[in-house]
PDB file of N, CA and C in Angstrom:
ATOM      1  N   UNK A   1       4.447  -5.957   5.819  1.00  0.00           N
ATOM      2  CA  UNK A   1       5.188  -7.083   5.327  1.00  0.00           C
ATOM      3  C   UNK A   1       4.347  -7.689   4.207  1.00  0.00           C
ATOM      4  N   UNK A   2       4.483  -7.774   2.744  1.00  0.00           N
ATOM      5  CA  UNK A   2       4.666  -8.451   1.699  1.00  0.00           C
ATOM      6  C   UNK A   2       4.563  -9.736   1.668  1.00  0.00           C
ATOM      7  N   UNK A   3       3.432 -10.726   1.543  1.00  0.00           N
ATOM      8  CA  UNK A   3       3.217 -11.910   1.181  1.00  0.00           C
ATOM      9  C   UNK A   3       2.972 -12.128  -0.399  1.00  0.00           C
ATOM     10  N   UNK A   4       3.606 -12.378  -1.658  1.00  0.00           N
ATOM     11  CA  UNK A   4       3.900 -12.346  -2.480  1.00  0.00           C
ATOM     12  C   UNK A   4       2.634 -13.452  -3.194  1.00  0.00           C
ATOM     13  N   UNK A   5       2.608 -14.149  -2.327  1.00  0.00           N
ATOM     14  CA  UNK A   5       1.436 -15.678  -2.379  1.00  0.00           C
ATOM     15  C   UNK A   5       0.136 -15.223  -0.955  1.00  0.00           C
ATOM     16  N   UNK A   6       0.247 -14.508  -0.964  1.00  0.00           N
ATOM     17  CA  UNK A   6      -0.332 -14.735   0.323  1.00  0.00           C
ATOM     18  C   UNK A   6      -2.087 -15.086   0.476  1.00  0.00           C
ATOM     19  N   UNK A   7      -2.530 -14.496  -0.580  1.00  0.00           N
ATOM     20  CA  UNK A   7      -3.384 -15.708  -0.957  1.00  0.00           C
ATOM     21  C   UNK A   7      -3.858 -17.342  -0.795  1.00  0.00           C
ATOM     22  N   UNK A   8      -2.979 -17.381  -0.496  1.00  0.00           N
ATOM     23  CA  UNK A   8      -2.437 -19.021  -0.432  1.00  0.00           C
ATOM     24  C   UNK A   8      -1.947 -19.578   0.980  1.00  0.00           C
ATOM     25  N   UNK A   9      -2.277 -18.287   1.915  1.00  0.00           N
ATOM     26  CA  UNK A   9      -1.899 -18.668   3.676  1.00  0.00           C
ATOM     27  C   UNK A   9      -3.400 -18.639   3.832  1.00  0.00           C
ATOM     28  N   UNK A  10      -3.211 -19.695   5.062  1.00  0.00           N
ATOM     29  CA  UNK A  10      -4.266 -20.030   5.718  1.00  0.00           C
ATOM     30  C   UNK A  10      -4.766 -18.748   6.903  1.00  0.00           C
ATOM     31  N   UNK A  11      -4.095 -17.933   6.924  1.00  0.00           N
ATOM     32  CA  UNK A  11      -4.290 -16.687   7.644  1.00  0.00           C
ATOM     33  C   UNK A  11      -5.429 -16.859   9.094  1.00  0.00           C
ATOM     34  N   UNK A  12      -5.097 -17.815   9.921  1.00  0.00           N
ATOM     35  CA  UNK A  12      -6.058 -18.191  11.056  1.00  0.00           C
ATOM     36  C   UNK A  12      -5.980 -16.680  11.763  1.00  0.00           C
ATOM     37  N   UNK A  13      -5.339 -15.936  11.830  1.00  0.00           N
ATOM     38  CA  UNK A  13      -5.579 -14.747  12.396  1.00  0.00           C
ATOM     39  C   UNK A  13      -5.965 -13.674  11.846  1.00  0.00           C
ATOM     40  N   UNK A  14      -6.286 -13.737  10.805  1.00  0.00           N
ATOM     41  CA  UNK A  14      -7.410 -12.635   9.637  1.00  0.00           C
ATOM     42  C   UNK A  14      -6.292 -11.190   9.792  1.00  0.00           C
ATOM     43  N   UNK A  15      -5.289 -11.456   9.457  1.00  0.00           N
ATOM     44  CA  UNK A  15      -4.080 -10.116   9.531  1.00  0.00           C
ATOM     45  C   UNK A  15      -3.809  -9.820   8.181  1.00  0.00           C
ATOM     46  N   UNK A  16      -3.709 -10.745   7.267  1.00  0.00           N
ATOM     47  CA  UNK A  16      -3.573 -10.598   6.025  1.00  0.00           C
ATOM     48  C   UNK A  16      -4.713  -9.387   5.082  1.00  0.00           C
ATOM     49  N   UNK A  17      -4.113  -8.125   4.390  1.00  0.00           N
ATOM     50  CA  UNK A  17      -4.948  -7.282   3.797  1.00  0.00           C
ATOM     51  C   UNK A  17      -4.872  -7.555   2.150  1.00  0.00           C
ATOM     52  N   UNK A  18      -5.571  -7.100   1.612  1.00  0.00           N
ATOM     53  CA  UNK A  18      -5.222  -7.121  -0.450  1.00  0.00           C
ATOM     54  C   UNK A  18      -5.247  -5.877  -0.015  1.00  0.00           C
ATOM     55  N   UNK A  19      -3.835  -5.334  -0.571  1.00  0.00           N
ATOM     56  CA  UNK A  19      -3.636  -3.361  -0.191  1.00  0.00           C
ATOM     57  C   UNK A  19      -4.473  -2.716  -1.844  1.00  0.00           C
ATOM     58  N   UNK A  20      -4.366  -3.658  -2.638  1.00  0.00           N
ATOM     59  CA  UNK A  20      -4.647  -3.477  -3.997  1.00  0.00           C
ATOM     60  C   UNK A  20      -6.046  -3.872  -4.746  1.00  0.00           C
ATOM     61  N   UNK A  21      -6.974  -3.809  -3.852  1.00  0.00           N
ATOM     62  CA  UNK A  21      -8.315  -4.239  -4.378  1.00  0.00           C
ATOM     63  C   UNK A  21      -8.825  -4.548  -5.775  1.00  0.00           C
ATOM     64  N   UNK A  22      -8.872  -5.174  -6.595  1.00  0.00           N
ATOM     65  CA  UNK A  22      -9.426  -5.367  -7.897  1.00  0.00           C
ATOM     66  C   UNK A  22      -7.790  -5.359  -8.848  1.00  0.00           C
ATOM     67  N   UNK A  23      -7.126  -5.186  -8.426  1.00  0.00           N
ATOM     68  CA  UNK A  23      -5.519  -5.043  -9.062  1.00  0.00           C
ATOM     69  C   UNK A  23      -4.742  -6.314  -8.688  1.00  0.00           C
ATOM     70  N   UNK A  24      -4.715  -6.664  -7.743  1.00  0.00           N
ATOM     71  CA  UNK A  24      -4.140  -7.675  -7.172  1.00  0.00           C
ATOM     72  C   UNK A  24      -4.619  -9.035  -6.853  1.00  0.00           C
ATOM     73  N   UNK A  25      -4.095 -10.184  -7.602  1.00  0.00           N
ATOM     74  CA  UNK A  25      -5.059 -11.679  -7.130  1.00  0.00           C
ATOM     75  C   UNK A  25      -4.353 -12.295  -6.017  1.00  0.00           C
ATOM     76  N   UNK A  26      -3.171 -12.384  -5.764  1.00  0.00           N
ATOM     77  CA  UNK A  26      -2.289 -13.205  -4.911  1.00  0.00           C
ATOM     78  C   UNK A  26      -1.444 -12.438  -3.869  1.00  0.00           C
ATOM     79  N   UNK A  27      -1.152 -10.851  -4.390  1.00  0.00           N
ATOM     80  CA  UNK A  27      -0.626 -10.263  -3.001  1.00  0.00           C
ATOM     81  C   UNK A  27      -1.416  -9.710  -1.925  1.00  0.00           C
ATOM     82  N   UNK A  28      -0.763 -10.081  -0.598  1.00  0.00           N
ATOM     83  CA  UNK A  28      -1.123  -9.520   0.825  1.00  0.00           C
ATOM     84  C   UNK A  28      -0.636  -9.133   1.521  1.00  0.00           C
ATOM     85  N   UNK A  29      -0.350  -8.034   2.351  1.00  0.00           N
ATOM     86  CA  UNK A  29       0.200  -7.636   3.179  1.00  0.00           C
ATOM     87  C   UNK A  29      -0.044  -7.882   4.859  1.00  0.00           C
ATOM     88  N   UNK A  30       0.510  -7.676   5.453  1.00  0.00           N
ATOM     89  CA  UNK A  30       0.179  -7.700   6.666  1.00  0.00           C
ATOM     90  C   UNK A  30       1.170  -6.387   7.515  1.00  0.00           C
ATOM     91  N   UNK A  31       0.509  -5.649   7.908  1.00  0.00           N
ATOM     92  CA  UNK A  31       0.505  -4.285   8.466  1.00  0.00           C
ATOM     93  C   UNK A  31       0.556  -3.851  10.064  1.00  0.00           C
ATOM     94  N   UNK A  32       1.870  -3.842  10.126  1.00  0.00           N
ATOM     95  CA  UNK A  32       1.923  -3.498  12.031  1.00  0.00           C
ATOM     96  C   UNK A  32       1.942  -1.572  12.079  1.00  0.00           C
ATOM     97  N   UNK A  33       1.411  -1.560  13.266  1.00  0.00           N
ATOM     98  CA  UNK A  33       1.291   0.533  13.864  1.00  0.00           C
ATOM     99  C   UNK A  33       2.879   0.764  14.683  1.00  0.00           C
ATOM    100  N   UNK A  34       3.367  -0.269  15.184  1.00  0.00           N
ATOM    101  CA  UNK A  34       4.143   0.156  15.811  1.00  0.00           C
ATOM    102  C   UNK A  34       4.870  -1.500  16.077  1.00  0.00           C
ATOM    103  N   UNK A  35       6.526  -1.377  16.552  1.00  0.00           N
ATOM    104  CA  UNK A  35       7.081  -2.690  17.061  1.00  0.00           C
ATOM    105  C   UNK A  35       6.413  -2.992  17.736  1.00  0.00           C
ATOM    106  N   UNK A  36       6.284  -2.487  18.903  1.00  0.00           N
ATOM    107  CA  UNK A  36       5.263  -3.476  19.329  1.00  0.00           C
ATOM    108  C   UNK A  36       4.224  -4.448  19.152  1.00  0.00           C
ATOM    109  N   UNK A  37       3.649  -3.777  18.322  1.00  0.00           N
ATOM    110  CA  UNK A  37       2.330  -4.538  17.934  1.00  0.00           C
ATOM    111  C   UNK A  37       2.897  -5.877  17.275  1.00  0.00           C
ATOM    112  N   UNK A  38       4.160  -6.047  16.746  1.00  0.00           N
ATOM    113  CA  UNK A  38       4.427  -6.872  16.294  1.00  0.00           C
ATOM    114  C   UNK A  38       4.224  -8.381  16.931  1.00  0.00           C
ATOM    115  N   UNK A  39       3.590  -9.148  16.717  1.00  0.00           N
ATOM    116  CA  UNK A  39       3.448 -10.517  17.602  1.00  0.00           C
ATOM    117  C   UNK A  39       4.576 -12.003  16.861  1.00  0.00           C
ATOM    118  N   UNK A  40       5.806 -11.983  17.380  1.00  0.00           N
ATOM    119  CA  UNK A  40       7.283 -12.391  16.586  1.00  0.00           C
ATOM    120  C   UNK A  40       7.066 -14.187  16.004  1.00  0.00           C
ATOM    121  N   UNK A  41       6.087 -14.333  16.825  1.00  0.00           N
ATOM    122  CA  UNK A  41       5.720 -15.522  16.690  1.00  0.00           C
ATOM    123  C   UNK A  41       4.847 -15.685  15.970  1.00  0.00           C
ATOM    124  N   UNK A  42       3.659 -14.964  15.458  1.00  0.00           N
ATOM    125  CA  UNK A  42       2.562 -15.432  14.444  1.00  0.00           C
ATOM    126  C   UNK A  42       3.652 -14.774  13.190  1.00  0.00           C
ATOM    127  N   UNK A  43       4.170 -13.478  13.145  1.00  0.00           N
ATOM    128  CA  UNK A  43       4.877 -13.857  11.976  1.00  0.00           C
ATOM    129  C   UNK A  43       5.722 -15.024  11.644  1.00  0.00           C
ATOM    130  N   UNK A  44       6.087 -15.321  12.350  1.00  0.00           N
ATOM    131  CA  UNK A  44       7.236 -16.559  12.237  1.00  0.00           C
ATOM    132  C   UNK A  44       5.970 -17.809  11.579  1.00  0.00           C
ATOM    133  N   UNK A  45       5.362 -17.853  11.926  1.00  0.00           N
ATOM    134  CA  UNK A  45       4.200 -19.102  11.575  1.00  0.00           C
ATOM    135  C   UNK A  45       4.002 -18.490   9.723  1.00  0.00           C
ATOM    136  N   UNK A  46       3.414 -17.239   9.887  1.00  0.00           N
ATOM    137  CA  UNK A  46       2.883 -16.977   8.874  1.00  0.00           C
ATOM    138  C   UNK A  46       4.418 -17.239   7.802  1.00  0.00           C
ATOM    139  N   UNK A  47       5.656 -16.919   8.040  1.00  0.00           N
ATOM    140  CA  UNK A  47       6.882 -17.010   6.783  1.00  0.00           C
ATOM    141  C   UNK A  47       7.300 -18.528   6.822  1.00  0.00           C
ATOM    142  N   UNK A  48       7.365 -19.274   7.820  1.00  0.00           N
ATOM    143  CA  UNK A  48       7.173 -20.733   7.935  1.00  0.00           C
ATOM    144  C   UNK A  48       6.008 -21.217   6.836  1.00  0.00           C
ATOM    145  N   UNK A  49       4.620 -21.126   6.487  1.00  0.00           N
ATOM    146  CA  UNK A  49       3.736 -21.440   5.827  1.00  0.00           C
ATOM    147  C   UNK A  49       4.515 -20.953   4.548  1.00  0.00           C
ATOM    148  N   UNK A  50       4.349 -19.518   3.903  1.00  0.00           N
ATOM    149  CA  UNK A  50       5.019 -19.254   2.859  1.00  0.00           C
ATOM    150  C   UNK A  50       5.443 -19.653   2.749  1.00  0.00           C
ATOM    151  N   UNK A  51       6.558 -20.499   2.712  1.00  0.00           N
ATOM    152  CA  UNK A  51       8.055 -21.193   2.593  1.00  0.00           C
ATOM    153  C   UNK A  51       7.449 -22.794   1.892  1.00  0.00           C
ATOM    154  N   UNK A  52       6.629 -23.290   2.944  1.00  0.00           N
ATOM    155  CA  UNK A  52       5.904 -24.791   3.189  1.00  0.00           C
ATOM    156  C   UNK A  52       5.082 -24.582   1.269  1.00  0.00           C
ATOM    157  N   UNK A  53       4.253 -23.088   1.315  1.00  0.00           N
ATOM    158  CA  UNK A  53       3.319 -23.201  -0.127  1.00  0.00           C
ATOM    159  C   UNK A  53       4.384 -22.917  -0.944  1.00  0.00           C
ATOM    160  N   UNK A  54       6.134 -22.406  -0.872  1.00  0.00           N
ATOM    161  CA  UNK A  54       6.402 -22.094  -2.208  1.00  0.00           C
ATOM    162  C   UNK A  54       7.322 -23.790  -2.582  1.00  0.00           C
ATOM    163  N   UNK A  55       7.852 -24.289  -1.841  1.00  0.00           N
ATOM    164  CA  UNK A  55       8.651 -25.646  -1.348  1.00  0.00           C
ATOM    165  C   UNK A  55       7.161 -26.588  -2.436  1.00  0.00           C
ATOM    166  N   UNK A  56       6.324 -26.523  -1.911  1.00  0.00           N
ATOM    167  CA  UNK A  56       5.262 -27.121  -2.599  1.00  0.00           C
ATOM    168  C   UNK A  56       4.983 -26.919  -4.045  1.00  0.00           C
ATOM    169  N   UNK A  57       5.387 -25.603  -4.453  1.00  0.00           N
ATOM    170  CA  UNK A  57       4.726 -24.900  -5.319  1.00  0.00           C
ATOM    171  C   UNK A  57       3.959 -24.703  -6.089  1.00  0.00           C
ATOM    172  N   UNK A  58       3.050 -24.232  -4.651  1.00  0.00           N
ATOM    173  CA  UNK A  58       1.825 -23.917  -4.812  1.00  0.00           C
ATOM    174  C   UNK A  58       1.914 -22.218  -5.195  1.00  0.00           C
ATOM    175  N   UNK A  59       1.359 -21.490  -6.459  1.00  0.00           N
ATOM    176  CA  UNK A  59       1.304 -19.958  -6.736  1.00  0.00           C
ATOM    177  C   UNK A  59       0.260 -20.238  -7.521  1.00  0.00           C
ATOM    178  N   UNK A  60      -0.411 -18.800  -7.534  1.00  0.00           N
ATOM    179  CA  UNK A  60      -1.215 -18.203  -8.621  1.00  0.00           C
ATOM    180  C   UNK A  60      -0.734 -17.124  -9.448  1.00  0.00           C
ATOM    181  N   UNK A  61      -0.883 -17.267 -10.730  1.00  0.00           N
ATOM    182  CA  UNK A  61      -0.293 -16.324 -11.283  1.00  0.00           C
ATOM    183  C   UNK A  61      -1.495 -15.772 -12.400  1.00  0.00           C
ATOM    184  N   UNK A  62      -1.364 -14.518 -12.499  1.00  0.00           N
ATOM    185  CA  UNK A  62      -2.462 -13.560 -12.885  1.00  0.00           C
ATOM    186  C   UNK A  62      -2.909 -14.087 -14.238  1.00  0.00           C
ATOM    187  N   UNK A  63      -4.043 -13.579 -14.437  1.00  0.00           N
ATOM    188  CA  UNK A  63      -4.505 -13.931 -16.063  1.00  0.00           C
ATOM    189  C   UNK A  63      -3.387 -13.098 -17.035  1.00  0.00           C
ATOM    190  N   UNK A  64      -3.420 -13.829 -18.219  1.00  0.00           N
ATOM    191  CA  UNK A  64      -2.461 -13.321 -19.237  1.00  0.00           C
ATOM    192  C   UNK A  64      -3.332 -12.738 -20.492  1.00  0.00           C
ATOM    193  N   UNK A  65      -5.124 -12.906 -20.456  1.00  0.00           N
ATOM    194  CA  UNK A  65      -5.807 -13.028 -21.518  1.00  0.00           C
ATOM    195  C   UNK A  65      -6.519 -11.654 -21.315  1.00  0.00           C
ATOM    196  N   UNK A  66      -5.808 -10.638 -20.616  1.00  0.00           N
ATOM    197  CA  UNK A  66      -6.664  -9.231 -20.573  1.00  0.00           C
ATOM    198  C   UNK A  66      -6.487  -9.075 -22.266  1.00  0.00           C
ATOM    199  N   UNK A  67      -7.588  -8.361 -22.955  1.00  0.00           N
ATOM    200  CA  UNK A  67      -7.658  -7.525 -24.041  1.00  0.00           C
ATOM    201  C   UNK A  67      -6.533  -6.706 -24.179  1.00  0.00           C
ATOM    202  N   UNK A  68      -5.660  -6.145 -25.212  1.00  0.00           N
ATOM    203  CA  UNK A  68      -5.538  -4.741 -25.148  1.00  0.00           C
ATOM    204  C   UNK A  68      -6.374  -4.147 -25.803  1.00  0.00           C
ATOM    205  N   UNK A  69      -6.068  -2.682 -25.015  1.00  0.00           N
ATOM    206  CA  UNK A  69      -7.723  -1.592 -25.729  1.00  0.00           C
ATOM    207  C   UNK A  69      -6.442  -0.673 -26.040  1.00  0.00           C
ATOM    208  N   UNK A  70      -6.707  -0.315 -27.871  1.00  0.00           N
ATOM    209  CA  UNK A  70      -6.015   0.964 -28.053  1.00  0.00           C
ATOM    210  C   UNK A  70      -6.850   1.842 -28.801  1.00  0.00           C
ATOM    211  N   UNK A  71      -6.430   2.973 -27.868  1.00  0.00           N
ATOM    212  CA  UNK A  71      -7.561   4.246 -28.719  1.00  0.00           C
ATOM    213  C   UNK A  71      -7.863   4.040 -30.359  1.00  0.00           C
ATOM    214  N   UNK A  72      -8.994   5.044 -30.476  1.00  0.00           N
ATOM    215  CA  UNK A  72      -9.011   5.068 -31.897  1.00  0.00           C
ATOM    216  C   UNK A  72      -8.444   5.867 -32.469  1.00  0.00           C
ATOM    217  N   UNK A  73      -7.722   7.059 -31.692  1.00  0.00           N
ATOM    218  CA  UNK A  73      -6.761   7.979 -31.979  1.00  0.00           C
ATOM    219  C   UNK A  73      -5.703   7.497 -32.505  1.00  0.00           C
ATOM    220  N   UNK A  74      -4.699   6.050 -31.876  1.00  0.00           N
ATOM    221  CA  UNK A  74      -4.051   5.771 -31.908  1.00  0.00           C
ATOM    222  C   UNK A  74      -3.730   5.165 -32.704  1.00  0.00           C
ATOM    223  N   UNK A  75      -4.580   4.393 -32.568  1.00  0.00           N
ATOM    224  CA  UNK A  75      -4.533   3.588 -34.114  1.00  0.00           C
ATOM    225  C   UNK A  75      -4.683   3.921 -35.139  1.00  0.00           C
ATOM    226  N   UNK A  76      -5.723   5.168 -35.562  1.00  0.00           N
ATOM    227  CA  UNK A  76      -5.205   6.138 -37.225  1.00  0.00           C
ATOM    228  C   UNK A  76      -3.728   6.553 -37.066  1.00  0.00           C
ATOM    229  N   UNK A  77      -2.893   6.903 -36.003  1.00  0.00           N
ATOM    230  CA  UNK A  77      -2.097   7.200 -36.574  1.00  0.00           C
ATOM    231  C   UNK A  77      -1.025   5.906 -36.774  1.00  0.00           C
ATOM    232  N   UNK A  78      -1.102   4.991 -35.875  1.00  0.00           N
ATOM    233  CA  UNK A  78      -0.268   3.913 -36.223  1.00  0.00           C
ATOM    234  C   UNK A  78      -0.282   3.008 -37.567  1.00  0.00           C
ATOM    235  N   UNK A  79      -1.887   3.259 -38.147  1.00  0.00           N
ATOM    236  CA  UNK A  79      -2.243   3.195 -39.790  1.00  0.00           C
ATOM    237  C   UNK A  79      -1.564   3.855 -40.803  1.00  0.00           C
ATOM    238  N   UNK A  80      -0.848   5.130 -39.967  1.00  0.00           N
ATOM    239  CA  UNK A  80      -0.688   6.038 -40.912  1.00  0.00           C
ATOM    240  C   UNK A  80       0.808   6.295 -40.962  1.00  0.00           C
ATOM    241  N   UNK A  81       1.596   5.525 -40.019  1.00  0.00           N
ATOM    242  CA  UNK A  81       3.031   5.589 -39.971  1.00  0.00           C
ATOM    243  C   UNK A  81       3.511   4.513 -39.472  1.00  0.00           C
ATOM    244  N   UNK A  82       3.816   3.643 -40.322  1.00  0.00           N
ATOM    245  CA  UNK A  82       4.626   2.165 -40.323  1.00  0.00           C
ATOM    246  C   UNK A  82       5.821   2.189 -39.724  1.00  0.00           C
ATOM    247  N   UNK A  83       6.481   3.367 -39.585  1.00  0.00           N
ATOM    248  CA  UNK A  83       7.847   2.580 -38.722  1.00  0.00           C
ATOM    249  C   UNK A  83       7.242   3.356 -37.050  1.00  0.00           C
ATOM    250  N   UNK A  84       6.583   3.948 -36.955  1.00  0.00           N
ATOM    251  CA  UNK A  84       5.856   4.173 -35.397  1.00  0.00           C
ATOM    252  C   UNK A  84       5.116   3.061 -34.747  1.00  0.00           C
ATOM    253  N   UNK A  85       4.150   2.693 -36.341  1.00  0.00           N
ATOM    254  CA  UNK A  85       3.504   1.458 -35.873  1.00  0.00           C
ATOM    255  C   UNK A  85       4.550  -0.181 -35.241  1.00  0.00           C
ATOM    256  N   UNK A  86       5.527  -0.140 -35.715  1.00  0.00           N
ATOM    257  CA  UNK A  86       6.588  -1.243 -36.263  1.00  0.00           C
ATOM    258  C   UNK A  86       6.960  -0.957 -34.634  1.00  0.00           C
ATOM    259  N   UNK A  87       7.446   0.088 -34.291  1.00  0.00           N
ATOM    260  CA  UNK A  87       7.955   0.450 -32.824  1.00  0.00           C
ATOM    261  C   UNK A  87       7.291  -0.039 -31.706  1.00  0.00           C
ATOM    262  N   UNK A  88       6.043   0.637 -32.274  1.00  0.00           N
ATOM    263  CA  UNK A  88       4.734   0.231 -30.961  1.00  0.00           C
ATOM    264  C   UNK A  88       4.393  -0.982 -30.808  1.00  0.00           C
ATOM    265  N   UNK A  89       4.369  -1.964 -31.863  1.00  0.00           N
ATOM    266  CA  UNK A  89       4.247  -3.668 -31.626  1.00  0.00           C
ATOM    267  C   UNK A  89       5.614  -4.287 -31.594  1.00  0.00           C
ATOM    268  N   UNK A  90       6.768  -3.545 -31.401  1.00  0.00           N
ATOM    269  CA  UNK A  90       8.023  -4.072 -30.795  1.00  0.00           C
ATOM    270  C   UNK A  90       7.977  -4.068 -29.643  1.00  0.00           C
ATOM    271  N   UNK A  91       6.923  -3.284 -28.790  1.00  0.00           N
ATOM    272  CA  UNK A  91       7.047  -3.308 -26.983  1.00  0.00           C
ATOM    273  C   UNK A  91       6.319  -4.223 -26.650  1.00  0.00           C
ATOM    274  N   UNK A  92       6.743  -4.485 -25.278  1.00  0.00           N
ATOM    275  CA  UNK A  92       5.580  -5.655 -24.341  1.00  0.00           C
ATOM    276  C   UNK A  92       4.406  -5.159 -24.403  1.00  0.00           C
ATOM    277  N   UNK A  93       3.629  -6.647 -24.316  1.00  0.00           N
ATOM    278  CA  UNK A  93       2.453  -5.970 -23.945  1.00  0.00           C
ATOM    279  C   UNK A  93       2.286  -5.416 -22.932  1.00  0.00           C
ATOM    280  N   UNK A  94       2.726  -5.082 -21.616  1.00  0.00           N
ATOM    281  CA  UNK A  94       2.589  -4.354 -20.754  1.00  0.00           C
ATOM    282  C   UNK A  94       3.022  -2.920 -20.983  1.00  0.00           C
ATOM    283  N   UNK A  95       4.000  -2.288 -22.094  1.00  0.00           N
ATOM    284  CA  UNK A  95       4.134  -1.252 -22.808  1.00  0.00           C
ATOM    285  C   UNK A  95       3.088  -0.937 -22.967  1.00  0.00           C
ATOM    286  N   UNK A  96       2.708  -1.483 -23.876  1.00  0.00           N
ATOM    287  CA  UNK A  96       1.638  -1.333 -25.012  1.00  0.00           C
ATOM    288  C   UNK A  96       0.452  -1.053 -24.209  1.00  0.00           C
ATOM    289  N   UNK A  97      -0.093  -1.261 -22.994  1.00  0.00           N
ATOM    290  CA  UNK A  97      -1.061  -1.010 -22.305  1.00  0.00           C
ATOM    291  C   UNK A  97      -1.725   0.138 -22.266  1.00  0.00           C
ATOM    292  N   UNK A  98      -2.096   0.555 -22.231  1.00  0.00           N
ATOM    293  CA  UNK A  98      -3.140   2.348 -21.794  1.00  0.00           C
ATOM    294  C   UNK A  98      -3.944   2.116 -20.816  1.00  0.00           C
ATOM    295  N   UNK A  99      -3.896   1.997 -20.254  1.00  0.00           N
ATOM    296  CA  UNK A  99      -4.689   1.926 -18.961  1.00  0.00           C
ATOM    297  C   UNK A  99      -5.230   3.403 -18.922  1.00  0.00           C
ATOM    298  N   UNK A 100      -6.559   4.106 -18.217  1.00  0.00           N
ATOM    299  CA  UNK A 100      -7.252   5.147 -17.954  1.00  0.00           C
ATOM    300  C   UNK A 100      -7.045   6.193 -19.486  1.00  0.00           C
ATOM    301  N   UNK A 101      -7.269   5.311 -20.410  1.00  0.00           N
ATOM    302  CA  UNK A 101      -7.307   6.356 -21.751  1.00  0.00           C
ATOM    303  C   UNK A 101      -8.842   6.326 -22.148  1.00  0.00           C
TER     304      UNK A 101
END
């Protein structure tokens, strides 16, 4: 189960995981093996709170000031062809990203 804020629960029962280590500032999950394991009542506490921090609204929302890094490959050729280049700074910056280049 998906806590979207979950960051932001007081998590007295240490159930809450970051599935996304170094990727993720505010999501948490919380992870049952089986129905059973499910305990109906601490979830109920824990989506009760969510509700209480978004009613409040209380969120964190990620930095917006990452760099973009674009190759140096990329950029001779986007030097070198104006309506490619024109294309490539028409996308989001989340387009525009390269991540593992």
């Amino acid at each position: 189960m998906w806590f979207y804020q979950g960051v932001s629960l007081s998590d007295p029962q240490a159930v809450l995981i970051n599935a996304n280590e170094g990727k993720t500032v505010a999501l948490r999950q919380m992870r049952f093996t089986s129905e059973d394991s499910i305990d109906y009542d601490m979830v109920r506490r824990y989506i009760l709170e969510a509700i209480a921090n978004h009613k409040d609204g209380l969120e964190i929302k990620p930095a917006k000031n990452k760099p973009l890094l674009i190759p140096d490959e990329l950029t001779n050729v986007l030097e070198n062809d104006t309506v490619l280049a024109m294309l490539f700074n028409s996308l989001s910056l989340a387009r525009r990203d390269m991540p593992n280049i």
